[in-house]
N, C-alpha and C. Protein backbone atom coordinates (compact mmCIF):
# COMPACT_ATOMS: atom_id res chain seq x y z
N UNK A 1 -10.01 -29.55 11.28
CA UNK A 1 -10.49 -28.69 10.21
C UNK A 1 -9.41 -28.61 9.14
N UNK A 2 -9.87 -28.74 7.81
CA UNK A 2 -9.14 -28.91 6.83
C UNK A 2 -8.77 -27.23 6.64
N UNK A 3 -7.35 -27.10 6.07
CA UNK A 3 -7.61 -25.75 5.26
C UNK A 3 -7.99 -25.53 4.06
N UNK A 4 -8.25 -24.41 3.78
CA UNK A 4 -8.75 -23.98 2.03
C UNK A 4 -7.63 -24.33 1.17
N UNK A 5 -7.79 -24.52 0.03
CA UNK A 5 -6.69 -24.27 -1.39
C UNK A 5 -6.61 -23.11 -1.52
N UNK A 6 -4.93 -23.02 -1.07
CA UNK A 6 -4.33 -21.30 -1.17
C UNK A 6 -4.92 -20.73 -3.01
N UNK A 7 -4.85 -19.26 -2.47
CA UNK A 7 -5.09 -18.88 -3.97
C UNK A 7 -4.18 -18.07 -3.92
N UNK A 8 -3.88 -18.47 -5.74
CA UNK A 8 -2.88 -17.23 -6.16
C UNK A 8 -3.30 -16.34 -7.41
N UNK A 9 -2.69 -15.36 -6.70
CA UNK A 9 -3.52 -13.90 -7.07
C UNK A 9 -2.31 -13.90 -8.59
N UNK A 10 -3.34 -12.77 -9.27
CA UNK A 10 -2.53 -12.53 -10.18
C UNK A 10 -2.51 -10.88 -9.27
N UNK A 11 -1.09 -10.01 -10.56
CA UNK A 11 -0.34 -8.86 -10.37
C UNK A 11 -1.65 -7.62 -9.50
N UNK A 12 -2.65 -7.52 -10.48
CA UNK A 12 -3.87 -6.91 -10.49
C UNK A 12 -4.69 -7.30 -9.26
N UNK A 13 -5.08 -8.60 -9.02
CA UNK A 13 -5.31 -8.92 -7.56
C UNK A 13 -4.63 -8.79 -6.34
N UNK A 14 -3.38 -8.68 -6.82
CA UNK A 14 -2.49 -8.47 -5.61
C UNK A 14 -2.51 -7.11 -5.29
N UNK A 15 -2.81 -6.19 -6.26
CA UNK A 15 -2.84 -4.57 -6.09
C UNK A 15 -3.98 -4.32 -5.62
N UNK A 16 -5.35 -4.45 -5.89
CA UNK A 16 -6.81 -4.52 -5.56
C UNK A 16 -6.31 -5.09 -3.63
N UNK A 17 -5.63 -6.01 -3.46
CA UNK A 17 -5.78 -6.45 -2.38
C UNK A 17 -5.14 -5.62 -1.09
N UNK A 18 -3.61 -4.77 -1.99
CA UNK A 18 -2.81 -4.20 -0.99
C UNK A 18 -3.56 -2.54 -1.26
N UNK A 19 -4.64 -2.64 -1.86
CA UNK A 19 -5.52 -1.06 -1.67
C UNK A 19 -6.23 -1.63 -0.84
N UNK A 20 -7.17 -2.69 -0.56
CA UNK A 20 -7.75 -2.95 0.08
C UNK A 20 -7.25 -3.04 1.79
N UNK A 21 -6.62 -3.43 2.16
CA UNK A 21 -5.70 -3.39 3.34
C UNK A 21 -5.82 -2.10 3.47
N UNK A 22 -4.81 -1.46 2.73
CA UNK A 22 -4.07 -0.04 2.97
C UNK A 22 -5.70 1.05 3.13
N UNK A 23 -6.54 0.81 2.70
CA UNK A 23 -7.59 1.77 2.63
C UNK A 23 -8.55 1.57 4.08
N UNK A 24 -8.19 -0.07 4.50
CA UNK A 24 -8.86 -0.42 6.27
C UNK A 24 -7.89 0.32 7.11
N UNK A 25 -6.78 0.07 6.80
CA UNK A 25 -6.19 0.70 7.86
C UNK A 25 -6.32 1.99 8.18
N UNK A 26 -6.49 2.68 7.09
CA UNK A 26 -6.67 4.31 6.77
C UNK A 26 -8.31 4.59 7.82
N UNK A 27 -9.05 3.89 7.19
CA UNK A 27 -9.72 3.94 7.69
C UNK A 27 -10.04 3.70 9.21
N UNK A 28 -9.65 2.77 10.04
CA UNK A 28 -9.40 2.70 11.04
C UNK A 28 -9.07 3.78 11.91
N UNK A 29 -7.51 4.32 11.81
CA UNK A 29 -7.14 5.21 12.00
C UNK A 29 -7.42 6.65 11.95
N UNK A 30 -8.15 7.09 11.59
CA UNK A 30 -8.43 8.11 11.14
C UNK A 30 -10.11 8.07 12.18
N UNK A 31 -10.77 6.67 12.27
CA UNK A 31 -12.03 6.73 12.78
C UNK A 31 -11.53 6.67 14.06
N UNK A 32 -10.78 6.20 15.09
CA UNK A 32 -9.90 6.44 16.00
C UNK A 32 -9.40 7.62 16.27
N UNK A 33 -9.01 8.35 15.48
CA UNK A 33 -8.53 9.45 15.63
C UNK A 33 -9.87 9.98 16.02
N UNK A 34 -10.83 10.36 15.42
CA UNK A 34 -11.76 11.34 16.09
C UNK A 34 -12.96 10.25 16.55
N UNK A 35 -12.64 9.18 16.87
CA UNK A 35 -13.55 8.90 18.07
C UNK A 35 -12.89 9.48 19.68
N UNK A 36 -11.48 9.98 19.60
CA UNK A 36 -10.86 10.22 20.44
C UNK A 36 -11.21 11.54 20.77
N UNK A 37 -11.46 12.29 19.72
CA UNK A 37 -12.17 13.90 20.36
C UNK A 37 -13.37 14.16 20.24
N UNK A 38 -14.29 13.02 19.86
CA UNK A 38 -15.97 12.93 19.56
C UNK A 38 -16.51 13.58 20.87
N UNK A 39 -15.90 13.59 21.98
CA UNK A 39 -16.57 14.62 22.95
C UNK A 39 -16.57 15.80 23.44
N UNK A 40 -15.39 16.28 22.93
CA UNK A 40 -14.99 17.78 22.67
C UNK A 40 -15.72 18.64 22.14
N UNK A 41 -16.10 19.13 22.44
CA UNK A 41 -17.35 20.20 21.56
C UNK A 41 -16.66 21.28 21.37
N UNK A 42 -15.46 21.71 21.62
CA UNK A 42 -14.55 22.67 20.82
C UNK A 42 -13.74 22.11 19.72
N UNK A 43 -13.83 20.68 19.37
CA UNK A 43 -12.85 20.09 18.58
C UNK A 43 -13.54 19.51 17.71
N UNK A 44 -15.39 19.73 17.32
CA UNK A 44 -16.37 19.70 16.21
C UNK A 44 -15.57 19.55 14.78
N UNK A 45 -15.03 20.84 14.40
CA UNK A 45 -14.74 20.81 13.08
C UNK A 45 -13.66 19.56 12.77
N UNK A 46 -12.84 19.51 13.79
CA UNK A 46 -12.04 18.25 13.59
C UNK A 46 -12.45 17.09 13.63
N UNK A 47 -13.26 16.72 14.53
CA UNK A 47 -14.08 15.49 14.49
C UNK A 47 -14.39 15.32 12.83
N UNK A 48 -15.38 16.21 12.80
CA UNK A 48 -15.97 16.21 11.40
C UNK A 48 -15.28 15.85 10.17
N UNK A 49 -14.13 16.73 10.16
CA UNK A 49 -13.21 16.04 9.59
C UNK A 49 -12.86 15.10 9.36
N UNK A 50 -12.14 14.27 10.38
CA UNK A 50 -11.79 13.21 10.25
C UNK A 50 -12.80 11.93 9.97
N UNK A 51 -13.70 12.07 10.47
CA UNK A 51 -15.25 11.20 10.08
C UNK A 51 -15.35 11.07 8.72
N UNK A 52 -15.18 12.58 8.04
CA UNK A 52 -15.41 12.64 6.35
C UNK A 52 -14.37 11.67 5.87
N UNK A 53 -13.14 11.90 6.34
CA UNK A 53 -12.14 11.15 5.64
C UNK A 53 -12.10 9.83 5.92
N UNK A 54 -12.47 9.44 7.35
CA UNK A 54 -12.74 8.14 7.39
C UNK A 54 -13.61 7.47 6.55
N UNK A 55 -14.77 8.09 6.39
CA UNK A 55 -15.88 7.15 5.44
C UNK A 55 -15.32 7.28 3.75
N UNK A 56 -14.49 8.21 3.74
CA UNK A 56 -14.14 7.85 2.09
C UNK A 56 -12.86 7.02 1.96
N UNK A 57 -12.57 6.51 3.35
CA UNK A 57 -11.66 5.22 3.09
C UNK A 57 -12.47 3.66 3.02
N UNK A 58 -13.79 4.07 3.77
CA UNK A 58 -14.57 3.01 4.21
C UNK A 58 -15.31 2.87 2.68
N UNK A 59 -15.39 3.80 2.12
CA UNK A 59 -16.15 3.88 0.35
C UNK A 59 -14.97 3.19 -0.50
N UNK A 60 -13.89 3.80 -0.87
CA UNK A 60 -13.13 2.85 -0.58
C UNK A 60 -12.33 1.54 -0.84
N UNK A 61 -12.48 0.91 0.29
CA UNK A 61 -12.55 -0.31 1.09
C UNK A 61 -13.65 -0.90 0.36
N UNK A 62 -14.78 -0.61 -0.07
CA UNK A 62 -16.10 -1.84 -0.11
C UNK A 62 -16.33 -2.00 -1.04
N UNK A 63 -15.67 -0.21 -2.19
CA UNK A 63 -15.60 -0.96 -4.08
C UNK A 63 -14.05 -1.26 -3.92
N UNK A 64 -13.31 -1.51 -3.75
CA UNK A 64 -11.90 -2.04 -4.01
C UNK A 64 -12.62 -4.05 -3.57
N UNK A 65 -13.37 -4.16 -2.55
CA UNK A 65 -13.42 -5.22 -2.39
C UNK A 65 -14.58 -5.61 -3.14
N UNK A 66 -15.59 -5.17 -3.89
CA UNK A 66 -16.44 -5.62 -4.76
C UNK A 66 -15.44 -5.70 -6.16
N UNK A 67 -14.79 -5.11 -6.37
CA UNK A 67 -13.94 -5.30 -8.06
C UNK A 67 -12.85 -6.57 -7.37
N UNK A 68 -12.87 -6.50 -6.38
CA UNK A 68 -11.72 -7.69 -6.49
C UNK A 68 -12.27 -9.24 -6.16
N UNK A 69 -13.30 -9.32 -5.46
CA UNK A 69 -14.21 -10.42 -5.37
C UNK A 69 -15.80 -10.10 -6.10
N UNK A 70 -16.46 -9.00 -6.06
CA UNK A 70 -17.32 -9.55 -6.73
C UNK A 70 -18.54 -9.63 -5.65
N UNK A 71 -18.29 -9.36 -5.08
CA UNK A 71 -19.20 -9.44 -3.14
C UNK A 71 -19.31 -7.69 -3.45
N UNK A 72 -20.28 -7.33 -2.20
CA UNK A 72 -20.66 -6.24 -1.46
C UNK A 72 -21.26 -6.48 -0.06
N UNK A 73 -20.99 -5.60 0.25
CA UNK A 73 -21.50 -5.29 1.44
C UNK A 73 -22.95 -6.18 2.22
N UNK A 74 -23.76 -6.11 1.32
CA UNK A 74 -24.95 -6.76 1.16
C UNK A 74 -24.97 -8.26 1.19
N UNK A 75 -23.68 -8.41 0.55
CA UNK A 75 -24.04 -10.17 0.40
C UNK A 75 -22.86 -11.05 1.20
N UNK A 76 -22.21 -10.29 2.03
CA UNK A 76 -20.95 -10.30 2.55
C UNK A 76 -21.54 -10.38 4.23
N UNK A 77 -22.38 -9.32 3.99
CA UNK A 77 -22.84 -9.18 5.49
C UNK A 77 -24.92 -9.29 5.57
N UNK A 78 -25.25 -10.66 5.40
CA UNK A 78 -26.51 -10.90 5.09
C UNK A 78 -27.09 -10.51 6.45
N UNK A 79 -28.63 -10.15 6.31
CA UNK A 79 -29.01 -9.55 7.63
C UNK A 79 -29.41 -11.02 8.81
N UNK A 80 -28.94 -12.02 8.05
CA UNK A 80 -29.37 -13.12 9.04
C UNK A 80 -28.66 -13.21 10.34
N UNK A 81 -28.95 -14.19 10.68
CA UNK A 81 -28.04 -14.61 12.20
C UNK A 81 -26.39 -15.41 11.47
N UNK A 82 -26.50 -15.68 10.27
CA UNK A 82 -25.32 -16.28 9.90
C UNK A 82 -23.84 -15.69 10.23
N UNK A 83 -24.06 -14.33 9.93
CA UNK A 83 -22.78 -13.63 10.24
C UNK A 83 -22.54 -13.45 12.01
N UNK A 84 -23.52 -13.64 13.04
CA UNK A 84 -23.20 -13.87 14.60
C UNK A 84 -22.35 -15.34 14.58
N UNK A 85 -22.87 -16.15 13.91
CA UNK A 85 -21.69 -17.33 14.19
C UNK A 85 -20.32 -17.50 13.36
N UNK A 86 -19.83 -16.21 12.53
CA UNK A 86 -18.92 -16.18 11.64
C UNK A 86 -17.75 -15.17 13.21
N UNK A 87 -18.73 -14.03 13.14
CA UNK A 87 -17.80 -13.50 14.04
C UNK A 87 -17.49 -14.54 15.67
N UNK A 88 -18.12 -14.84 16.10
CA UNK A 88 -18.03 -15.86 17.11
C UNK A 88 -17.01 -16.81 16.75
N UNK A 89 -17.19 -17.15 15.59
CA UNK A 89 -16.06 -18.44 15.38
C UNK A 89 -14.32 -17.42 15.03
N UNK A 90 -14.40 -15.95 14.81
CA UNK A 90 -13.59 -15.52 14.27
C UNK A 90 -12.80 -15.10 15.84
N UNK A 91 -13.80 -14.89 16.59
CA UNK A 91 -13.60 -14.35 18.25
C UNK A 91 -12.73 -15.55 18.75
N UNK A 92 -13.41 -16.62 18.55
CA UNK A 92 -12.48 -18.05 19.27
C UNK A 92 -11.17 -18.14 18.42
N UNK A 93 -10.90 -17.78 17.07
CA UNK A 93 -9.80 -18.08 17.04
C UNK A 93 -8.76 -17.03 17.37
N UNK A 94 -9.59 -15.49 17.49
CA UNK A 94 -8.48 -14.80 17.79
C UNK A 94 -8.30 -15.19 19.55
N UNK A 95 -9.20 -15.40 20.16
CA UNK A 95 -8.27 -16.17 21.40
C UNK A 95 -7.49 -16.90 21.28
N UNK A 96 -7.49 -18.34 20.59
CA UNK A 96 -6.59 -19.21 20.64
C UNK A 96 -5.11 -18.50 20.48
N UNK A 97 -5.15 -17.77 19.20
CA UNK A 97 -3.54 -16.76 18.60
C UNK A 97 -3.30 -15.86 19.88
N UNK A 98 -4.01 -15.68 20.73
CA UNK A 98 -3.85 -14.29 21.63
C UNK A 98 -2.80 -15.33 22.98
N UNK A 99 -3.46 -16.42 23.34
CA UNK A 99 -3.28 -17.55 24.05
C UNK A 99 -2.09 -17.95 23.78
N UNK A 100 -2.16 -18.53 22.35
CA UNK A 100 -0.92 -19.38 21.88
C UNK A 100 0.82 -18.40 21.63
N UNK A 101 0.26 -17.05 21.39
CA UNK A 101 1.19 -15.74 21.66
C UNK A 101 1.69 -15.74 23.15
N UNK A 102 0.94 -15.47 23.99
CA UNK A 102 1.43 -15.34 25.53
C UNK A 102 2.22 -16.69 25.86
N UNK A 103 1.64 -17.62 25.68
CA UNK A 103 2.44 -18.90 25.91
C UNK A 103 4.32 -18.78 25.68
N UNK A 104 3.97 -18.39 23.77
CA UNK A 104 5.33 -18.02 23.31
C UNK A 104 6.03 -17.19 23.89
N UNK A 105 5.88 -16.02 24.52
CA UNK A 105 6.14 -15.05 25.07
C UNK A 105 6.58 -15.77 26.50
N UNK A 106 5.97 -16.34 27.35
CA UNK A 106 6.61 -16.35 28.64
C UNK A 106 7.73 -17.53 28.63
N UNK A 107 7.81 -18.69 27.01
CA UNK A 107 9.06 -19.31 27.22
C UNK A 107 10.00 -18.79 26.38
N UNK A 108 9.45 -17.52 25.78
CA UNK A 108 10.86 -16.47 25.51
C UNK A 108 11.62 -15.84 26.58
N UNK A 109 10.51 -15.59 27.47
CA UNK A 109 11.34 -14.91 28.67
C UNK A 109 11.78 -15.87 29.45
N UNK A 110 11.71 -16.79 29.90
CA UNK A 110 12.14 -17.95 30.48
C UNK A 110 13.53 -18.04 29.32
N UNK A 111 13.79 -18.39 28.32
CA UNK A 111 15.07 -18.40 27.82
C UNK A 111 15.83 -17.06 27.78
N UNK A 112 15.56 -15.99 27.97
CA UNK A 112 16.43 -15.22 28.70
C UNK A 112 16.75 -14.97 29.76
N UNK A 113 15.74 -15.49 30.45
CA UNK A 113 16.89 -15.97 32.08
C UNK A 113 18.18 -16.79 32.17
């Protein structure tokens, strides 16, 4: 498999891109955070909370990435079967890196013996 032609961002793309990051991660985190007390029924208002704040990182996340590509949600994630073989192919490669990591890892430890 060939790779793509790197792109280079200009100043403005590069900022659009490190909001974009910075606003998944936020998001993440924060949806983590109260998926962790989503069963607490004394810890409601916090859940709630954090849900709110999560989805206005996830809002976001999806116009930071429509002004910077030009995509949405909609056309990014078509309701076909196309996107099952995008994530599938995205699944195999995060095995291979997960694989090719442990490998590295046990002849790191082998050179510190």
């Amino acid at each position: 498999m060939t790779q793509p032609e790197r792109i280079i961002l200009n100043e403005e793309q590069k900022r659009l891109l490190r909001k974009l990051l910075s606003a998944k991660d936020s998001f993440e985190q924060l949806h983590s955070l109260a998926h962790t007390i989503e069963d607490n029924s004394y810890m409601k208002k916090e859940h709630d909370y954090l849900e709110e704040q999560a989805g206005a990182y996830d809002y976001i996340f999806w116009d930071t990435l429509e002004k910077l590509t030009g995509e949405t949600i909609d056309t990014l994630y078509p309701a076909s079967g196309d996107q099952t073989e995008e994530e599938k192919a995205l699944r195999e490669e995060a095995e291979r890196v997960l694989e090719a990591r442990k490998i590295s890892d046990i002849f790191n430890l082998l050179k510190e013996d």
